[in-house]
Protein backbone atom coordinates (compact mmCIF):
# COMPACT_ATOMS: atom_id res chain seq x y z
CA UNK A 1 -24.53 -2.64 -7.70
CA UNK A 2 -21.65 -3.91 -6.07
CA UNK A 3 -20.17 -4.91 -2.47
CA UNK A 4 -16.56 -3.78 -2.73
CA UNK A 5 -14.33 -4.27 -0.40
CA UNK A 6 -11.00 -2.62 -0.63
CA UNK A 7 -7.83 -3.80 1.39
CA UNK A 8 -5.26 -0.61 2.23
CA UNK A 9 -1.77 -0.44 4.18
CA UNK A 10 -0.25 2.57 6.03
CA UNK A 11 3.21 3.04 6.74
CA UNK A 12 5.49 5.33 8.80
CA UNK A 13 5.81 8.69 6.25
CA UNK A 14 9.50 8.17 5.47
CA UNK A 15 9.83 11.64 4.22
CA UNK A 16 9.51 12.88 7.60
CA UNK A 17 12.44 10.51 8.85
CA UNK A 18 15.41 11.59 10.28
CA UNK A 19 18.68 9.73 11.20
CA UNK A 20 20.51 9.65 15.25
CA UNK A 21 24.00 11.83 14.45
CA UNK A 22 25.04 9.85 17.52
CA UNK A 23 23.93 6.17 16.43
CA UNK A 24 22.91 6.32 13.09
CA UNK A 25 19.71 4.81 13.48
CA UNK A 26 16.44 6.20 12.04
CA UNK A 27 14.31 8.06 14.85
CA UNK A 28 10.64 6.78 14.52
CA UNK A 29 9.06 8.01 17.70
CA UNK A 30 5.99 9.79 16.84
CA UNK A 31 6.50 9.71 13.52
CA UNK A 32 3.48 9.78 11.57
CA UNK A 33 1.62 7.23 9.73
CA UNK A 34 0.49 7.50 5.70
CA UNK A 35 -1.55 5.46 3.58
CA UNK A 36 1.18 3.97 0.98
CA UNK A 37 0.45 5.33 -2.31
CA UNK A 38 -0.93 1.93 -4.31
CA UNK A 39 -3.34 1.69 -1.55
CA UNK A 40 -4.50 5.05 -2.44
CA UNK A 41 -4.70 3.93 -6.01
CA UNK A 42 -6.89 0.81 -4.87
CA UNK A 43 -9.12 3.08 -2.66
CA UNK A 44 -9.64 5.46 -5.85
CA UNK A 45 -10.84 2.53 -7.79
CA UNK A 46 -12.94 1.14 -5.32
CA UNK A 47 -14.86 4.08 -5.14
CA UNK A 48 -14.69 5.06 -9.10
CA UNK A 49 -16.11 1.07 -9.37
CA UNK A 50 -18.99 2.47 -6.85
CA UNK A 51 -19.75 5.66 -8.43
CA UNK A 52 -20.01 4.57 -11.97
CA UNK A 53 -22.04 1.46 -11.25
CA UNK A 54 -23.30 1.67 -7.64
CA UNK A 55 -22.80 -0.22 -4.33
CA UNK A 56 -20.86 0.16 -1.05
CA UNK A 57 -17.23 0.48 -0.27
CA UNK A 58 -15.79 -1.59 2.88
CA UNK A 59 -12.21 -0.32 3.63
CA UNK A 60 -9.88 -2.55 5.96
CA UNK A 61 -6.39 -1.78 7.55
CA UNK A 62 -4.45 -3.35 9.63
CA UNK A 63 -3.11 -0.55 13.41
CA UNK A 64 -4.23 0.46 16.52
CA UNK A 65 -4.99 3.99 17.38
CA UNK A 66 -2.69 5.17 14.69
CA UNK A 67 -4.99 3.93 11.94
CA UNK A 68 -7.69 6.36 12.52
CA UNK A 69 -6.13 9.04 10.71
CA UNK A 70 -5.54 7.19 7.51
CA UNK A 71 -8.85 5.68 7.87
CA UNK A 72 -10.89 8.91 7.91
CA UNK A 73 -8.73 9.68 4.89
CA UNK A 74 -9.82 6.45 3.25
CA UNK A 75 -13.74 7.36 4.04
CA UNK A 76 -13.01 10.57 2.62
CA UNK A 77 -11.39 9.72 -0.44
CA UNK A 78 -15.14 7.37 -0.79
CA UNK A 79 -15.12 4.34 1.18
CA UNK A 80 -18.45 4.24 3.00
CA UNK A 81 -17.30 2.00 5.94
CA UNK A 82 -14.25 0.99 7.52
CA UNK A 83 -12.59 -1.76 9.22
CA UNK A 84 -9.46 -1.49 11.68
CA UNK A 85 -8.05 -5.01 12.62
CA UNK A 86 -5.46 -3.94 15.76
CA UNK A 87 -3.30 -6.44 17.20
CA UNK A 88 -1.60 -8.05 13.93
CA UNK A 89 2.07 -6.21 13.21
CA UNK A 90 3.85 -8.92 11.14
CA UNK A 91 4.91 -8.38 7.78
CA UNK A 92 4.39 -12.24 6.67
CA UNK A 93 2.13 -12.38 3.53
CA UNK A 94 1.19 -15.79 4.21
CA UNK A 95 -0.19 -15.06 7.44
CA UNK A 96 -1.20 -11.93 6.74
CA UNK A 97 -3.24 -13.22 3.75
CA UNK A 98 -4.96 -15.87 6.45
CA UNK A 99 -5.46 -13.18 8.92
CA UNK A 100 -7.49 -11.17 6.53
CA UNK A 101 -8.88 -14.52 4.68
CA UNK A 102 -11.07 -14.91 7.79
CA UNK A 103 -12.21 -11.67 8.20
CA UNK A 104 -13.24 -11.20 4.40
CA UNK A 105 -15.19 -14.59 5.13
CA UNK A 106 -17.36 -12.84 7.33
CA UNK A 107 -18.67 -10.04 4.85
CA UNK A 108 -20.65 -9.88 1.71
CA UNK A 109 -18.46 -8.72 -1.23
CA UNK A 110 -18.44 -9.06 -5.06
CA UNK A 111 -14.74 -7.45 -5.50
CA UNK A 112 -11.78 -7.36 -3.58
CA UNK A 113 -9.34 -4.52 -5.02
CA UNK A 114 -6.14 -4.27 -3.42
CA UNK A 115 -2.44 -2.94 -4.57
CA UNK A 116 -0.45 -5.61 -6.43
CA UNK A 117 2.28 -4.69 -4.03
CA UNK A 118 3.46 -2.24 -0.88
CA UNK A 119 5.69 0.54 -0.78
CA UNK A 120 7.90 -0.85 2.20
CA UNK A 121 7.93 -5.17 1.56
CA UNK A 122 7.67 -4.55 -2.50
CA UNK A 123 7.25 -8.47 -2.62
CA UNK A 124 4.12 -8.50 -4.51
CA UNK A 125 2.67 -11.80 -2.53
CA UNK A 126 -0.21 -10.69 -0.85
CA UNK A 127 -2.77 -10.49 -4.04
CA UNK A 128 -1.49 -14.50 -4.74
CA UNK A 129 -2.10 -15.46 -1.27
CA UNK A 130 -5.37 -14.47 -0.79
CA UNK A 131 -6.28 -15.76 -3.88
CA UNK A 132 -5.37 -18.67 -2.90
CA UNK A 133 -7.12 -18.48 0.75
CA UNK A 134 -10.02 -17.81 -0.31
CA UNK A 135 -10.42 -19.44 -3.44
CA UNK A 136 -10.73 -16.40 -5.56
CA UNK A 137 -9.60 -15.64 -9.36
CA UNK A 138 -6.99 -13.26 -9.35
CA UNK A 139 -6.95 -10.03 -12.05
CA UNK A 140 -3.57 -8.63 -11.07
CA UNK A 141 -1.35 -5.73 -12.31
CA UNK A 142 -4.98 -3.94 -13.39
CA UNK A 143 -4.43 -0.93 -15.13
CA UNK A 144 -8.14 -0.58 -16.50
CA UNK A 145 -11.24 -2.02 -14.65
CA UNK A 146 -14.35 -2.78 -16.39
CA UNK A 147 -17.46 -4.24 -14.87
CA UNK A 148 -20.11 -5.89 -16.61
CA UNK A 149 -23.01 -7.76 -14.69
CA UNK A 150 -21.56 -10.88 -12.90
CA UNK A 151 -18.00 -10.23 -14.46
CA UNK A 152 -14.81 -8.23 -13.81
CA UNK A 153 -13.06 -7.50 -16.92
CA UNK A 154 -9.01 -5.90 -16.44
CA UNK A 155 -6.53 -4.90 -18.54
CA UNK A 156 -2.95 -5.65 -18.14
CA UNK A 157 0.31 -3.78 -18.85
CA UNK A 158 2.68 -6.28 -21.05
CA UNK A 159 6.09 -5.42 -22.45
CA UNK A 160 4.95 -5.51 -26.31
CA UNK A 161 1.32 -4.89 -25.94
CA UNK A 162 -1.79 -4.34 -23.20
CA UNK A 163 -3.72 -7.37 -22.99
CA UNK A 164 -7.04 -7.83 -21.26
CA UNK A 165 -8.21 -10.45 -18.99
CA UNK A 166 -12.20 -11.59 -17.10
CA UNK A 167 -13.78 -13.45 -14.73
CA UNK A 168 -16.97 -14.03 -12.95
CA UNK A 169 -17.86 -12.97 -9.88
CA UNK A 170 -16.32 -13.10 -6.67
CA UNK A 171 -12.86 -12.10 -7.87
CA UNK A 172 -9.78 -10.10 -6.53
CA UNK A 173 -8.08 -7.48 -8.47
CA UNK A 174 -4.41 -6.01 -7.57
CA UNK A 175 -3.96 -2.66 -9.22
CA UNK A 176 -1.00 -0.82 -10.57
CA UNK A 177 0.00 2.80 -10.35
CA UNK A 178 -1.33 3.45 -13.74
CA UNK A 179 -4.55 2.66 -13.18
CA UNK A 180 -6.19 5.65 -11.70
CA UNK A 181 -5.02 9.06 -10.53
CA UNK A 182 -6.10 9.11 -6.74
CA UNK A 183 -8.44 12.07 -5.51
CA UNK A 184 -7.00 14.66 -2.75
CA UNK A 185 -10.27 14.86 -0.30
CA UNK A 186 -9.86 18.41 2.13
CA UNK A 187 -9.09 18.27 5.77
CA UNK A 188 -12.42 19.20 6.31
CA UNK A 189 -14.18 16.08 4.37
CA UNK A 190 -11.62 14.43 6.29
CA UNK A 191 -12.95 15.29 9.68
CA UNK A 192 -16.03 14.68 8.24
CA UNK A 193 -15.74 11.22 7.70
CA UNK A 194 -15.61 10.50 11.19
CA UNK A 195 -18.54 10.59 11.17
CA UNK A 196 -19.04 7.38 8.98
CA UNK A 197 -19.21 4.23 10.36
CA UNK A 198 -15.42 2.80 11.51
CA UNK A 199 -14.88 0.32 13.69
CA UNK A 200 -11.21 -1.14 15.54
CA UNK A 201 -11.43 -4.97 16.00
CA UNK A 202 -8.74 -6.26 18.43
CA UNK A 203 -7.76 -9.98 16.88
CA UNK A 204 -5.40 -12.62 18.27
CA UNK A 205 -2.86 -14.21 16.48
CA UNK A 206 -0.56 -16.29 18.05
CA UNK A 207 2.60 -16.07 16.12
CA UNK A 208 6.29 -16.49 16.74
CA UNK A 209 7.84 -13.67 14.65
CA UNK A 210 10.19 -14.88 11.67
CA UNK A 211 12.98 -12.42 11.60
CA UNK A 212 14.87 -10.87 13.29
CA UNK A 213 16.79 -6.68 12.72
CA UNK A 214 20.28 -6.84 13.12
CA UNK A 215 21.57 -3.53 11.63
CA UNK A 216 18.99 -0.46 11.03
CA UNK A 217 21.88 1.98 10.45
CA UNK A 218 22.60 4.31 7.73
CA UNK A 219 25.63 4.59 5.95
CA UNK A 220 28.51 7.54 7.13
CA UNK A 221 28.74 9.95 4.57
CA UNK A 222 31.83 11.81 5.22
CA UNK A 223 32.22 14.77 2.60
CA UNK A 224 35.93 15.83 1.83
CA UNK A 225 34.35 19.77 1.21
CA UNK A 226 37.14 20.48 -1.39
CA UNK A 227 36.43 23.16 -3.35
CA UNK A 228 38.26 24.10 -7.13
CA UNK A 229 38.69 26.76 -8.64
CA UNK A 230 40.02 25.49 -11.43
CA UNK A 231 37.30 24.09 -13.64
CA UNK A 232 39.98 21.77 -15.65
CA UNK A 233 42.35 20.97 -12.24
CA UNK A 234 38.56 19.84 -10.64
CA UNK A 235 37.71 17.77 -12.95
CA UNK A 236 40.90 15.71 -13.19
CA UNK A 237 40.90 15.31 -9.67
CA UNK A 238 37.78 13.86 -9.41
CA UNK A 239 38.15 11.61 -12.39
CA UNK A 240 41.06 9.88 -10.67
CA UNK A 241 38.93 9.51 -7.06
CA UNK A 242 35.96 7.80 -9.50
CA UNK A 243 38.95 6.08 -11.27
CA UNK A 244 40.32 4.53 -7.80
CA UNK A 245 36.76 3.61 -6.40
CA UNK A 246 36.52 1.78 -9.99
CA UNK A 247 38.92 -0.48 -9.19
């Protein structure tokens, strides 16, 4: 049996997004939250991991009020408890790896699965990080996860052949896409997990935030609406146009 604990993000559901006609900017009031899809590939594992060989699932997210959602999703998908830490909205891996370091520090775990990366950042630093926080081996870019006794066994994804990797106990594993095909729980196992224990911790951080948005607009698109009739005319037209943005 095994303590898992398994590390998720949630961001705004771009898909949903639409764009000022007046400003350009995106509109983001009210829109809603999702869980980003190689956190739903590390919550799949987590609980595969649980239901092959046994033991609990901790889920932890950063939010507010915002996070319940996704986290009822997450204790549907599996996850047998979950953590909301409200109060933290930088995107710094560094300190988001220490702001998680010392929570971690506080629980009983054998595995720490996370995504190798997030859908919105993409830098792929947080897995390193917290290896290094905590003083952790890393398995990263899992596509296969193996467990035997005090040992985590992964393989990798490498541009002439899979290879696999192990280590003992405590360890860290990031997971790629490949890895798992992530279960679609009802809406009504969703509002069932509310049921499960979930908890929203506020935590300080003083931090003076590193960057700064100066544009957040998108592009003008202004179509010409030309229509031909002329297959052969239509086409030579709009070879010269590519011809002249060529240049």
């Amino acid at each position: 049996m095994y303590n898992i604990i398994v590390l998720f993000k949630q961001i705004l559901d771009i898909d949903q997004m639409k764009i000022d006609e007046k400003t350009g900017e995106p509109v983001t009031k009210n829109l809603p939250y999702k869980i980003e899809d190689l956190s739903k590939n590390a919550i799949e594992e987590a609980v595969r991991v649980k239901e092959k060989y046994g033991g609990k699932v901790i889920a932890i997210t950063f939010g507010g009020d915002q996070a319940t959602m996704s986290m009822k999703e997450a204790l549907a998908m599996g996850a047998d408890e979950g953590i909301i830490l409200k109060g933290y909205r930088e995107n710094n891996p560094t300190l988001t790896a220490e702001v998680l370091a010392t929570k971690i520090k506080t629980l009983q775990y054998d595995i720490i699965i996370m995504g190798n990366q997030s859908a919105d950042s993409y830098t792929g630093l947080l897995p390193g990080k917290l290896s290094s926080k905590l003083n952790l081996p890393l398995l990263g870019n899992a596509i296969k996860l193996e467990m035997e006794g005090r040992k985590a066994r992964v393989t990798r994804s490498g541009e002439q052949r899979d290879y696999v990797i192990e280590s003992d106990l405590p360890a860290i594993i990031s997971v790629e896409q490949e890895i798992n095909e992530p279960r679609l729980p009802p809406l009504v196992q969703i509002m069932m997990a509310g049921k499960k224990p979930m908890k929203v911790e506020e935590i300080k951080v003083n931090v003076e935030t590193y960057k700064k948005v100066i544009w957040n607009r998108a592009p003008k698109s202004d179509r010409k609406r030309v229509v031909f009739e002329d297959i052969d005319k239509g086409v030579e037209e709009i070879s010269k146009v590519i011809r002249s943005e060529v240049k």
